[in-house]
PDB file of N, CA and C in Angstrom:
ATOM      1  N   UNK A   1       0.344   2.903  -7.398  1.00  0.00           N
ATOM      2  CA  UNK A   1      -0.455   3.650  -6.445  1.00  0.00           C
ATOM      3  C   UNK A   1      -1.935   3.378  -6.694  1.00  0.00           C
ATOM      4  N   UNK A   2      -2.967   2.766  -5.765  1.00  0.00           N
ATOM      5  CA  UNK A   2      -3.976   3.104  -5.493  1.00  0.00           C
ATOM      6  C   UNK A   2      -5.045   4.378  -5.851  1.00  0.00           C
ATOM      7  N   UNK A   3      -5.606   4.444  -6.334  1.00  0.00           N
ATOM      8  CA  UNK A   3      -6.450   6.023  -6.847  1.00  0.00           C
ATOM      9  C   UNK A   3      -7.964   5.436  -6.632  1.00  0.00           C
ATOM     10  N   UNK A   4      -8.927   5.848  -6.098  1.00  0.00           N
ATOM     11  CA  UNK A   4     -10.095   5.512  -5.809  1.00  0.00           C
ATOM     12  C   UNK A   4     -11.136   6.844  -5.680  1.00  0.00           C
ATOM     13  N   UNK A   5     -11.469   6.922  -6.328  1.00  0.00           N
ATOM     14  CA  UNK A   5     -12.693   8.283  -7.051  1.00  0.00           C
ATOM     15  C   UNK A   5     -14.521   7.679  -6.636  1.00  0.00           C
ATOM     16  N   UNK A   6     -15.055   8.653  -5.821  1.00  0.00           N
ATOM     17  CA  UNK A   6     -16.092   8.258  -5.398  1.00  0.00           C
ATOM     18  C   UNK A   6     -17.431   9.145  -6.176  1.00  0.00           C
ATOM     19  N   UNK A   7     -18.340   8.783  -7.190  1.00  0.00           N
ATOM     20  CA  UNK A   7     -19.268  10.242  -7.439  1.00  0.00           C
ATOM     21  C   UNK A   7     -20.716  10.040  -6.905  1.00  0.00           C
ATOM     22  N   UNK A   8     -20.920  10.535  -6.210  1.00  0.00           N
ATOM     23  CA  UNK A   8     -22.149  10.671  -5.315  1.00  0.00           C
ATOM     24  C   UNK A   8     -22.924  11.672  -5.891  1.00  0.00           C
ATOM     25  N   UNK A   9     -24.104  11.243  -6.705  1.00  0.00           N
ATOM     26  CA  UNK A   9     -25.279  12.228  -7.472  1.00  0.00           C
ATOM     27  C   UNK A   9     -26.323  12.124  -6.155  1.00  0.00           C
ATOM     28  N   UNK A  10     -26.877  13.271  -6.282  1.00  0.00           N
ATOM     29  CA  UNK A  10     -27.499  14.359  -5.607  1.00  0.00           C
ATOM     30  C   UNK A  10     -29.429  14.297  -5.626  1.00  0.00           C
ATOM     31  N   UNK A  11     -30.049  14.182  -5.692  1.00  0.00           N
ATOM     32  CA  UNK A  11     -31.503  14.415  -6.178  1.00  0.00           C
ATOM     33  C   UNK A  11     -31.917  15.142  -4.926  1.00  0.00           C
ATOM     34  N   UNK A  12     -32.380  16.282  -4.717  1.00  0.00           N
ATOM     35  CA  UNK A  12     -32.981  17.031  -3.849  1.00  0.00           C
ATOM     36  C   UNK A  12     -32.418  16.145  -2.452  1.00  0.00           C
ATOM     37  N   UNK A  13     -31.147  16.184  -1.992  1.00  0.00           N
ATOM     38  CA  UNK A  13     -30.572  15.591  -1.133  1.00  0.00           C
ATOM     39  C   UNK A  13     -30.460  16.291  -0.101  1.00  0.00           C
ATOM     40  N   UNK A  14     -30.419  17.973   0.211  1.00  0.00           N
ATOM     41  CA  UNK A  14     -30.161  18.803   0.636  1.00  0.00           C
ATOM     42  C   UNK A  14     -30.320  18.098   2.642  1.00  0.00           C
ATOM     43  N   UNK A  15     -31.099  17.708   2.950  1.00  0.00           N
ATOM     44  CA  UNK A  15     -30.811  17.315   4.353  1.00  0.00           C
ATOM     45  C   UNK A  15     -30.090  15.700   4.720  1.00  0.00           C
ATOM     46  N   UNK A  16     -29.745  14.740   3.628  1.00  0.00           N
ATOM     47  CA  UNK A  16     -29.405  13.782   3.787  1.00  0.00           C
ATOM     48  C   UNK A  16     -27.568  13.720   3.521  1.00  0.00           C
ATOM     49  N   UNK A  17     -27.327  14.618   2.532  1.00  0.00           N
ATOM     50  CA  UNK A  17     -26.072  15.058   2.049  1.00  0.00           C
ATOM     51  C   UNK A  17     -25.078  15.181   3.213  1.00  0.00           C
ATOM     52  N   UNK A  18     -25.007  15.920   3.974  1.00  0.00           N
ATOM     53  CA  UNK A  18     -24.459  15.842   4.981  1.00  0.00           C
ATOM     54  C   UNK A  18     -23.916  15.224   5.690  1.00  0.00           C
ATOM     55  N   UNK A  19     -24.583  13.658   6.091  1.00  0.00           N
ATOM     56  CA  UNK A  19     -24.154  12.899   6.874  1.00  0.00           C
ATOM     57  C   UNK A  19     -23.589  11.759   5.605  1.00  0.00           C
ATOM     58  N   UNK A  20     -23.896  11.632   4.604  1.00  0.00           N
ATOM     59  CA  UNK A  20     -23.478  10.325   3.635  1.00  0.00           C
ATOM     60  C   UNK A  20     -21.874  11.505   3.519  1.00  0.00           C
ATOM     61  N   UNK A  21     -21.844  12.569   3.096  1.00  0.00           N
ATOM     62  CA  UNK A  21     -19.974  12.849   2.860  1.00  0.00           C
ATOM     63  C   UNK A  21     -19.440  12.562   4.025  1.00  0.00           C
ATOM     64  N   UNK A  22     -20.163  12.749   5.331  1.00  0.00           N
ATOM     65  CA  UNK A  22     -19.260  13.014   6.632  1.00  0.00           C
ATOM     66  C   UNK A  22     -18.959  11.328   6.948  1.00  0.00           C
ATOM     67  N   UNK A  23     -19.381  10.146   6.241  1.00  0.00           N
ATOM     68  CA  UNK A  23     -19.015   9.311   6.169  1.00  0.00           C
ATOM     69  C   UNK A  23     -18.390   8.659   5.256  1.00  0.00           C
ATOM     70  N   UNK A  24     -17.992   9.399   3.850  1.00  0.00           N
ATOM     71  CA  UNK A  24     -17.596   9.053   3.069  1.00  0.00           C
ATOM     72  C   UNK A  24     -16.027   9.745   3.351  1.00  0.00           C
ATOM     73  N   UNK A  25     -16.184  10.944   3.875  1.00  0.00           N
ATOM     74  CA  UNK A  25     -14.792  11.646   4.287  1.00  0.00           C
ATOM     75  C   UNK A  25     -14.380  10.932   5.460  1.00  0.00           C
ATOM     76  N   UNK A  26     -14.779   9.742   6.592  1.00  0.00           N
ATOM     77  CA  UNK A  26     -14.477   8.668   7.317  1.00  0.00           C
ATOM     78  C   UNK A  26     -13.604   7.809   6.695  1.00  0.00           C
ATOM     79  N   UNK A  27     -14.287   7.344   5.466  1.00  0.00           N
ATOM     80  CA  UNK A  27     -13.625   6.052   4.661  1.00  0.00           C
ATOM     81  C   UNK A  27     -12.482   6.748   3.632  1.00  0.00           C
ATOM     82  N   UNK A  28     -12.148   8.142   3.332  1.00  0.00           N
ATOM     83  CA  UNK A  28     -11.338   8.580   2.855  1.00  0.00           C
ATOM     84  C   UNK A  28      -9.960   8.686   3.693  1.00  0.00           C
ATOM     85  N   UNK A  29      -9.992   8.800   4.867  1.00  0.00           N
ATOM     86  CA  UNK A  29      -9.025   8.792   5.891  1.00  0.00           C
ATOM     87  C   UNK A  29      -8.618   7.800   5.885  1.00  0.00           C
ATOM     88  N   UNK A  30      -9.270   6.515   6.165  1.00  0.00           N
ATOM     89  CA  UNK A  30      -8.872   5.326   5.851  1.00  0.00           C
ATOM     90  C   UNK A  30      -7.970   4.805   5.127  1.00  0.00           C
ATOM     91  N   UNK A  31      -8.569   5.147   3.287  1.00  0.00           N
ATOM     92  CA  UNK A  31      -8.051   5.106   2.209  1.00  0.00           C
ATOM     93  C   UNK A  31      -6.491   6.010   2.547  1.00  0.00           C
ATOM     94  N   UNK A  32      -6.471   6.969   2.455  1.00  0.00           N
ATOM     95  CA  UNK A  32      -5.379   7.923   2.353  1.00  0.00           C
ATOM     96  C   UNK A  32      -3.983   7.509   3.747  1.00  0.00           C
ATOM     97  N   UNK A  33      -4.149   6.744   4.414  1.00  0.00           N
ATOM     98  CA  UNK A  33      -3.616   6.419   5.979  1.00  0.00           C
ATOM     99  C   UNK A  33      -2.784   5.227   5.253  1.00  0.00           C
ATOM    100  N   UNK A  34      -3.456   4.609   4.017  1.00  0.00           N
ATOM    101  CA  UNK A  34      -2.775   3.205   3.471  1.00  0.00           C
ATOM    102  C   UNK A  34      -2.317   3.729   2.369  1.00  0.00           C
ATOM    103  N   UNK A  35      -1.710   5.183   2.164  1.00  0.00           N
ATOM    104  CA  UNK A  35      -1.434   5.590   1.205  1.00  0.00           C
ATOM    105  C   UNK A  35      -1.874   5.835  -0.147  1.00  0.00           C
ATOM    106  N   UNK A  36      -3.384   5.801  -0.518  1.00  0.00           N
ATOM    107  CA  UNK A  36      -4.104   5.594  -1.316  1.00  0.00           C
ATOM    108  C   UNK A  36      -4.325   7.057  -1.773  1.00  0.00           C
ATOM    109  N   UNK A  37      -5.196   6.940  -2.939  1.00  0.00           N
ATOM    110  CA  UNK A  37      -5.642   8.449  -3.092  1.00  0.00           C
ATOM    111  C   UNK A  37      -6.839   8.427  -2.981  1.00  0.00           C
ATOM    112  N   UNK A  38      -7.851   9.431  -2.667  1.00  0.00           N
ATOM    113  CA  UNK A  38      -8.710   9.095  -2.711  1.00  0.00           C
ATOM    114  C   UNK A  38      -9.669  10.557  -3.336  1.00  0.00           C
ATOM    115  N   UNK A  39     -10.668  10.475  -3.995  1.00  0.00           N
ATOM    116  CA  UNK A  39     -11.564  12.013  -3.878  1.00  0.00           C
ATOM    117  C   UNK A  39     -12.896  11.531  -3.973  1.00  0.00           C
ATOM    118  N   UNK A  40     -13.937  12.438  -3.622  1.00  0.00           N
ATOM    119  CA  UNK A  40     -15.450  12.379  -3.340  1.00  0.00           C
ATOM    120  C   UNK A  40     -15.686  13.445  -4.421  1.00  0.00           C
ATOM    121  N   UNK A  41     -16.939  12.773  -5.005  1.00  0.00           N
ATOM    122  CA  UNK A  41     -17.234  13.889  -6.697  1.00  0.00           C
ATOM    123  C   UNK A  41     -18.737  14.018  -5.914  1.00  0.00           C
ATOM    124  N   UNK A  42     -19.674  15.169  -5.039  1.00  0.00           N
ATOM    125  CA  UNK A  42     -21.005  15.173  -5.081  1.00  0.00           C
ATOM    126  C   UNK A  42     -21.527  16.148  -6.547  1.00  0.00           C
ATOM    127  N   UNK A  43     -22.862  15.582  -7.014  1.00  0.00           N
ATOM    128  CA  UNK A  43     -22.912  16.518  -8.359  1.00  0.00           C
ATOM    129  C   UNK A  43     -24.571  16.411  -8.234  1.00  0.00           C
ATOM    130  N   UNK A  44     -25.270  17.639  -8.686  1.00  0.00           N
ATOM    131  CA  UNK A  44     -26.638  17.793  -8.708  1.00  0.00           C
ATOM    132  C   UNK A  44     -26.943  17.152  -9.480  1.00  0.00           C
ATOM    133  N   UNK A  45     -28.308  16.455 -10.116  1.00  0.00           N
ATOM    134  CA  UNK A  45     -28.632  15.640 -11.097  1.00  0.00           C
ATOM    135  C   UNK A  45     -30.335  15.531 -11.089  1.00  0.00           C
ATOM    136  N   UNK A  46     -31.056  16.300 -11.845  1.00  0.00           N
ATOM    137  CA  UNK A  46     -32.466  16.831 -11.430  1.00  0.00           C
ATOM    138  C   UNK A  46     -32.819  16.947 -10.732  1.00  0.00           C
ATOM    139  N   UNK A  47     -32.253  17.848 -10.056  1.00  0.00           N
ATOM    140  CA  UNK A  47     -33.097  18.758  -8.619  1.00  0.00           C
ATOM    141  C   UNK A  47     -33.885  19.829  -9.216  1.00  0.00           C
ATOM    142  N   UNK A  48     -35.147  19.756  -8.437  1.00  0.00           N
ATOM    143  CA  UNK A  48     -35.865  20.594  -8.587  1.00  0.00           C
ATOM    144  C   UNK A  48     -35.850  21.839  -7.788  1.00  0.00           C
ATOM    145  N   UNK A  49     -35.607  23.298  -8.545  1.00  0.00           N
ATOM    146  CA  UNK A  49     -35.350  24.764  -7.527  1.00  0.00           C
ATOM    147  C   UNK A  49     -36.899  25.206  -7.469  1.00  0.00           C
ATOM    148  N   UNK A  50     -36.883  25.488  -6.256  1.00  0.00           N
ATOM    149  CA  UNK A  50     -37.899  26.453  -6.117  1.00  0.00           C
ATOM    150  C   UNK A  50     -39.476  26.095  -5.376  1.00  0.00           C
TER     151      UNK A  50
END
């Protein structure tokens, strides 16, 4: 079986985020249709609060 793990780090991404998963959850359908596995890891990584 196929297993394919995606990790997408973050830097004050907050308005760009959106459209990079809604295309990464595109190419996961893909993946998963050919029986594959697939998951998307997004993770913060020095963002600045406040």
């Amino acid at each position: 079986m196929v297993r394919i793990s995606g990790l997408v780090p973050a830097f004050n991404e907050a308005q760009g985020l959106a459209g990079t998963l809604a295309g990464i959850r595109t190419a996961m359908a893909v993946f998963e249709a050919r029986g594959w596995a697939a998951e998307a890891i997004a993770h913060q990584v020095g963002t600045a609060i406040g």
